[in-house]
C-alpha atoms as a PDB file:
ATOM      1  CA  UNK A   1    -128.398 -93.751 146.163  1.00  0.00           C
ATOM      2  CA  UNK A   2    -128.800 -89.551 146.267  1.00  0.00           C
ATOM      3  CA  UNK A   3    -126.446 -87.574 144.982  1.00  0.00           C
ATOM      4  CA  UNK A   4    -125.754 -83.615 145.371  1.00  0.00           C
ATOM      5  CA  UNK A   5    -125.087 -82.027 142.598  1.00  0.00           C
ATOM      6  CA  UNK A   6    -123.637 -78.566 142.914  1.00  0.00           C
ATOM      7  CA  UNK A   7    -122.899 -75.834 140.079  1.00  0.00           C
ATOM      8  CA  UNK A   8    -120.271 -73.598 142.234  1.00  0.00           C
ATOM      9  CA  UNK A   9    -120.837 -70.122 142.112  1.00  0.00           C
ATOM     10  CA  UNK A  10    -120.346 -67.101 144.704  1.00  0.00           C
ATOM     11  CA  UNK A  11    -122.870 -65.517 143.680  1.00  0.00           C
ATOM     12  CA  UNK A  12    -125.852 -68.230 142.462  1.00  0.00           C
ATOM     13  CA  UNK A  13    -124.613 -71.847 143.040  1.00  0.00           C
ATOM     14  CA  UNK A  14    -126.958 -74.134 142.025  1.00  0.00           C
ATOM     15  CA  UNK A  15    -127.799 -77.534 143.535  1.00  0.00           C
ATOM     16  CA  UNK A  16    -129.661 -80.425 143.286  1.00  0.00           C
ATOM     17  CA  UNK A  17    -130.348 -83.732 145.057  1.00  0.00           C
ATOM     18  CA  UNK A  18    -131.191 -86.729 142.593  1.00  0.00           C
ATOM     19  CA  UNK A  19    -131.829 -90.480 142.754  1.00  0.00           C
ATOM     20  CA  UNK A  20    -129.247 -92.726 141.086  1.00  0.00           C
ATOM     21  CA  UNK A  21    -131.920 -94.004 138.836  1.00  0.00           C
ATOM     22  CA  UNK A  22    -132.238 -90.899 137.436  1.00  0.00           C
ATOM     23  CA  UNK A  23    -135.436 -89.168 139.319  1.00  0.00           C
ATOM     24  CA  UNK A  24    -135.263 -85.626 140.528  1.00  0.00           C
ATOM     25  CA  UNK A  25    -135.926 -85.018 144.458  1.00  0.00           C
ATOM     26  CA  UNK A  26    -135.224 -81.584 144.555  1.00  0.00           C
ATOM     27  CA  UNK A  27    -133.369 -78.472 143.581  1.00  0.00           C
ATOM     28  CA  UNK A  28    -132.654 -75.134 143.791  1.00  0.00           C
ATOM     29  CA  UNK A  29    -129.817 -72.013 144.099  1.00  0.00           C
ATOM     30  CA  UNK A  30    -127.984 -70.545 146.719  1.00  0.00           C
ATOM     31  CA  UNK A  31    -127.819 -66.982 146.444  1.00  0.00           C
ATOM     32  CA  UNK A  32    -125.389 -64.118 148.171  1.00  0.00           C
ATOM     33  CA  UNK A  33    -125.668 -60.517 147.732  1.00  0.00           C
ATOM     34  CA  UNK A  34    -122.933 -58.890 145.909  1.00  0.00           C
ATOM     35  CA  UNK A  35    -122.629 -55.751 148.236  1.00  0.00           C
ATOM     36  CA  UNK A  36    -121.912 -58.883 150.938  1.00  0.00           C
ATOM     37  CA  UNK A  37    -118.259 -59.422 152.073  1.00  0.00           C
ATOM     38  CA  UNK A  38    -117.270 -62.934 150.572  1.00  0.00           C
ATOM     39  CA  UNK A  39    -116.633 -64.064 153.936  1.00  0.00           C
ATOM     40  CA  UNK A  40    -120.620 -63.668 155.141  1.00  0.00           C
ATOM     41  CA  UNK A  41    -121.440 -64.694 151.368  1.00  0.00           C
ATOM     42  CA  UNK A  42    -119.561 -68.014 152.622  1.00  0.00           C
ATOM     43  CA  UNK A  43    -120.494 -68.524 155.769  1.00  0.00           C
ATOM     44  CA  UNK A  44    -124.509 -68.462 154.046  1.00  0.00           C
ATOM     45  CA  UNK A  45    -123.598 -70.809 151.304  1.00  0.00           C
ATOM     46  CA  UNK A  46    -121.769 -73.301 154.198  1.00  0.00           C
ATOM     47  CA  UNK A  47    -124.728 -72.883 156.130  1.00  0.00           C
ATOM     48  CA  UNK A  48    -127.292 -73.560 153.335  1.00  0.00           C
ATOM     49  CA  UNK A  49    -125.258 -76.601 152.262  1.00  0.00           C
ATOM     50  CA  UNK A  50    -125.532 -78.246 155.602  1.00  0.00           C
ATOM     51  CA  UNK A  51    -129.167 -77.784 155.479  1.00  0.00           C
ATOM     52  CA  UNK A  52    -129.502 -79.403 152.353  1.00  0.00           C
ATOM     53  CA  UNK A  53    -127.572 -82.128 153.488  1.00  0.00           C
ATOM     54  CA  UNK A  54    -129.335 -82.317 156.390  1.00  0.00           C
ATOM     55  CA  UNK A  55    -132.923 -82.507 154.824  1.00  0.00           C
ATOM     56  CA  UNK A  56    -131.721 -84.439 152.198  1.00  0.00           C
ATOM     57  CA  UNK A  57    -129.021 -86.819 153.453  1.00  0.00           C
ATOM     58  CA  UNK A  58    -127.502 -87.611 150.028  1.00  0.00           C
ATOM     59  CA  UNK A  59    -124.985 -90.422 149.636  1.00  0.00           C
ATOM     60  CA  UNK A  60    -122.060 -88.518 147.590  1.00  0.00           C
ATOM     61  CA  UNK A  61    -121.603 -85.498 145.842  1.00  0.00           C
ATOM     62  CA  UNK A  62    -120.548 -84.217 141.788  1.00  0.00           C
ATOM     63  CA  UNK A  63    -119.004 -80.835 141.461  1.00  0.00           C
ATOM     64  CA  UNK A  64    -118.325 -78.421 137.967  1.00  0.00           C
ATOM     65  CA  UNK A  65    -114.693 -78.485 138.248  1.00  0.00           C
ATOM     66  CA  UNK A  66    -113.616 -75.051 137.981  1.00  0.00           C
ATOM     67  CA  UNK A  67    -112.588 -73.534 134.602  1.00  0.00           C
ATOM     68  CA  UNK A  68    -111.417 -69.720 134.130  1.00  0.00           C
ATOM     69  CA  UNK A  69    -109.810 -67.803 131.352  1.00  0.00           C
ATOM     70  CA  UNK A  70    -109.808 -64.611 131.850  1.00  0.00           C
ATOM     71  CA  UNK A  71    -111.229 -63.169 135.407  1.00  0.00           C
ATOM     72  CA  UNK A  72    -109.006 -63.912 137.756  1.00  0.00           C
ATOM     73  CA  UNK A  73    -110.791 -62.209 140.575  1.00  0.00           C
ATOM     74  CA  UNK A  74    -113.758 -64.332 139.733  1.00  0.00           C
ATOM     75  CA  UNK A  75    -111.892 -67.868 139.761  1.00  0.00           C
ATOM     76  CA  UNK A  76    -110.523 -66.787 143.490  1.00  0.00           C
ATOM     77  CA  UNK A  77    -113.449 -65.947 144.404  1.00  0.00           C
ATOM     78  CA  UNK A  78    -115.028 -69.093 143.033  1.00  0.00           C
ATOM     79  CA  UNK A  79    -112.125 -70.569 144.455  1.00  0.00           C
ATOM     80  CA  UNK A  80    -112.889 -70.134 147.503  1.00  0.00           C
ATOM     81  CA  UNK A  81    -116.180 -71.087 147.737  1.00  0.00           C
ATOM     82  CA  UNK A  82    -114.735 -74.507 146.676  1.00  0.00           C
ATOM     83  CA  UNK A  83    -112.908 -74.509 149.739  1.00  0.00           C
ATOM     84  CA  UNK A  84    -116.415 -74.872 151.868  1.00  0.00           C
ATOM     85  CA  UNK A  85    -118.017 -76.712 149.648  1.00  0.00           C
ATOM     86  CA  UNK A  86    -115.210 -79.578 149.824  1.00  0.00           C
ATOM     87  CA  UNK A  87    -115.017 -78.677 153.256  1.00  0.00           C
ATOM     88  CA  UNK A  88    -118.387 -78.755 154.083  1.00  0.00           C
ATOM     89  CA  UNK A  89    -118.878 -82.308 152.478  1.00  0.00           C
ATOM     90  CA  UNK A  90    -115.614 -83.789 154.083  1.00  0.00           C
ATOM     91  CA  UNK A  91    -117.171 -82.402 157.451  1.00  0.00           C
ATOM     92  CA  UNK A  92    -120.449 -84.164 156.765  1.00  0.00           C
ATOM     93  CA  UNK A  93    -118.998 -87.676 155.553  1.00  0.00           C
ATOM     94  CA  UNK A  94    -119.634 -86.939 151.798  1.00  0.00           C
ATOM     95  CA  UNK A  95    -117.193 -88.118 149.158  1.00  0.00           C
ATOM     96  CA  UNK A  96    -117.479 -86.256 146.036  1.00  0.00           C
ATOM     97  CA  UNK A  97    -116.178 -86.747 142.461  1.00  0.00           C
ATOM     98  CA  UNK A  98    -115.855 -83.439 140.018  1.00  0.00           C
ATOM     99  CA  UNK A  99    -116.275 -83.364 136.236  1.00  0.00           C
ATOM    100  CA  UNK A 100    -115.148 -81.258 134.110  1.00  0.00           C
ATOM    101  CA  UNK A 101    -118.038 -78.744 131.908  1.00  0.00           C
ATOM    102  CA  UNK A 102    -117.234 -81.112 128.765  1.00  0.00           C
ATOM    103  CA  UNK A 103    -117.565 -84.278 130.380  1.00  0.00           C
ATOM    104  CA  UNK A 104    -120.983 -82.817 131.547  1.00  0.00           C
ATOM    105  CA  UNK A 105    -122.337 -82.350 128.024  1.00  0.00           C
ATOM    106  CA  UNK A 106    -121.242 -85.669 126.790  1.00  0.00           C
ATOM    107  CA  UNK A 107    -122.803 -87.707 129.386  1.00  0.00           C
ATOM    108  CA  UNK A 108    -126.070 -85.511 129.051  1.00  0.00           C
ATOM    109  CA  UNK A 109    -126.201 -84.942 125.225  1.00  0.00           C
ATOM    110  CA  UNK A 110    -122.772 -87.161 123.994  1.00  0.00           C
ATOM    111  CA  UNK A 111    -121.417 -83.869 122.677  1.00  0.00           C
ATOM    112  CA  UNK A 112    -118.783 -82.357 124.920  1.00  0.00           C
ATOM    113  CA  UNK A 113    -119.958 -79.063 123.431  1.00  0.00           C
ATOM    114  CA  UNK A 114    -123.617 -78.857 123.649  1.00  0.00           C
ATOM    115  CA  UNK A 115    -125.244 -75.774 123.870  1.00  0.00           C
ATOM    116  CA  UNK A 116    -127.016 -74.793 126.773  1.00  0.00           C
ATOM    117  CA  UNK A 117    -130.209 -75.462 125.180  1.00  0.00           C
ATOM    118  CA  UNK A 118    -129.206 -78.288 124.315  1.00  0.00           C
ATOM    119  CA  UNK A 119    -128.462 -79.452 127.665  1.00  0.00           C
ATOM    120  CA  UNK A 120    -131.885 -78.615 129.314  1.00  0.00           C
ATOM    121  CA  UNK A 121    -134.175 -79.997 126.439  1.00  0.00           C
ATOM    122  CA  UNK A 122    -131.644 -83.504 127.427  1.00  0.00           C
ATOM    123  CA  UNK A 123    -132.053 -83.204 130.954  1.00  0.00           C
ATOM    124  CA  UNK A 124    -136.315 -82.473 130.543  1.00  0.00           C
ATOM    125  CA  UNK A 125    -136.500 -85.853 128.733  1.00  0.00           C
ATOM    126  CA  UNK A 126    -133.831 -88.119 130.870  1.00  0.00           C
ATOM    127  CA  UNK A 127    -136.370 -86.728 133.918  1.00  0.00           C
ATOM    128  CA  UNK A 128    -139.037 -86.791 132.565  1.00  0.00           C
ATOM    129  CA  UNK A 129    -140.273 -82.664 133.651  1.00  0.00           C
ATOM    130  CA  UNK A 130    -142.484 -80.932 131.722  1.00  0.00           C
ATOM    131  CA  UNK A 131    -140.333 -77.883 131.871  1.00  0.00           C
ATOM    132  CA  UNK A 132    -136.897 -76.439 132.068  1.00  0.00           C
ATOM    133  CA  UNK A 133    -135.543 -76.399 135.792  1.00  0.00           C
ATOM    134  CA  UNK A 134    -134.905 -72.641 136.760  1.00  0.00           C
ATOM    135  CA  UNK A 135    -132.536 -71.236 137.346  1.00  0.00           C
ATOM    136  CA  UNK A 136    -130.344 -72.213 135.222  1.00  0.00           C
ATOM    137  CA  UNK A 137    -127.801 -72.835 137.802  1.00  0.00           C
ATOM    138  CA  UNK A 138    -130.019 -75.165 139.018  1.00  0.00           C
ATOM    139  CA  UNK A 139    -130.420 -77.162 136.016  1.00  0.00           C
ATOM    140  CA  UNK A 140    -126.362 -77.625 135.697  1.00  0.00           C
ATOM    141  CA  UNK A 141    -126.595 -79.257 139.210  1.00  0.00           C
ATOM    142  CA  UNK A 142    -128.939 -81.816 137.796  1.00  0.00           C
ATOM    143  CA  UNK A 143    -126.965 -82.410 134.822  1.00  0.00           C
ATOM    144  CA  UNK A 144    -123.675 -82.619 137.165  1.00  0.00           C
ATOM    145  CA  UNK A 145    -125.641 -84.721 139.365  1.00  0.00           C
ATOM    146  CA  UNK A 146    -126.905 -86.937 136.730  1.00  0.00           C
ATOM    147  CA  UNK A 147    -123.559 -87.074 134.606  1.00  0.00           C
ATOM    148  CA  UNK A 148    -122.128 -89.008 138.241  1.00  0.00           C
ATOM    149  CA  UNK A 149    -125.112 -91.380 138.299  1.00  0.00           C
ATOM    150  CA  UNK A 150    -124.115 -92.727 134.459  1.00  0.00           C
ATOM    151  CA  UNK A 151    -120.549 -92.563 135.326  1.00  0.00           C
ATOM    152  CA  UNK A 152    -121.173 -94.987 138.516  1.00  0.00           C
ATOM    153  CA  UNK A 153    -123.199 -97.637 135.459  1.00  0.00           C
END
């Protein structure tokens, strides 16, 4: 089974497509230009998602569940890009399950609050890389992504 992970963000969202058994196939960010108006900066991360799922033809999807204290223009923003990204996968037959950050870090590390660090030196050894997948966007995707593959054990 492949699943999509996806680390929502307007700005960077990160992605990755994994094997259920816990094998990297690939990854990577989607990136918008801040002096963009958010609807163009969606319309490019819609139109990069369905050519990820198109190349990659995963089975189902994890998302970060949102979580925002203080900017509020952020979360709407972030917001919305959830909107096409649950749109996007209803529209291309993907269901999708979303964890929250803590529930993340204890599948990865069994601390729901690992540091970063922490998190990539886990997810270099449960893959078996040599090195730290960059961005670091990117490397929450895997983690997201793998974090659905132990929850389905």
């Amino acid at each position: 089974m492949k699943i999509l992970g996806i680390d929502p963000g307007y700005g960077i969202l990160g992605w990755a497509v994994i094997a259920s058994e816990l094998k990297v196939i690939s990854y990577g960010t989607i990136q918008t230009a801040s002096g963009e108006r958010i609807d163009e900066r969606l319309l490019k991360i819609q139109d990069s998602l369905i050519e990820i799922i198109e190349t990659h033809r995963p089975d189902c999807a994890a998302i970060e569940r949102l979580f925002f204290s203080r900017n509020t223009t952020t979360a709407l923003d972030v917001a919305k890009t959830m909107g096409v990204i649950l749109l996007t996968l209803r529209r291309n037959g993907i269901d999708y399950a979303e964890y929250a950050p803590v529930q993340v870090k204890r599948a990865i590390t069994g601390y729901g609050k690992a540091a970063k660090e922490q998190m990539q030196i886990m997810i270099m050894r449960i893959f078996n890389i040599g090195e730290i997948p960059k961005p670091d966007d990117a490397a929450d995707a895997i983690a997201i992504a793998a974090c659905h593959a132990l929850a389905q054990r």
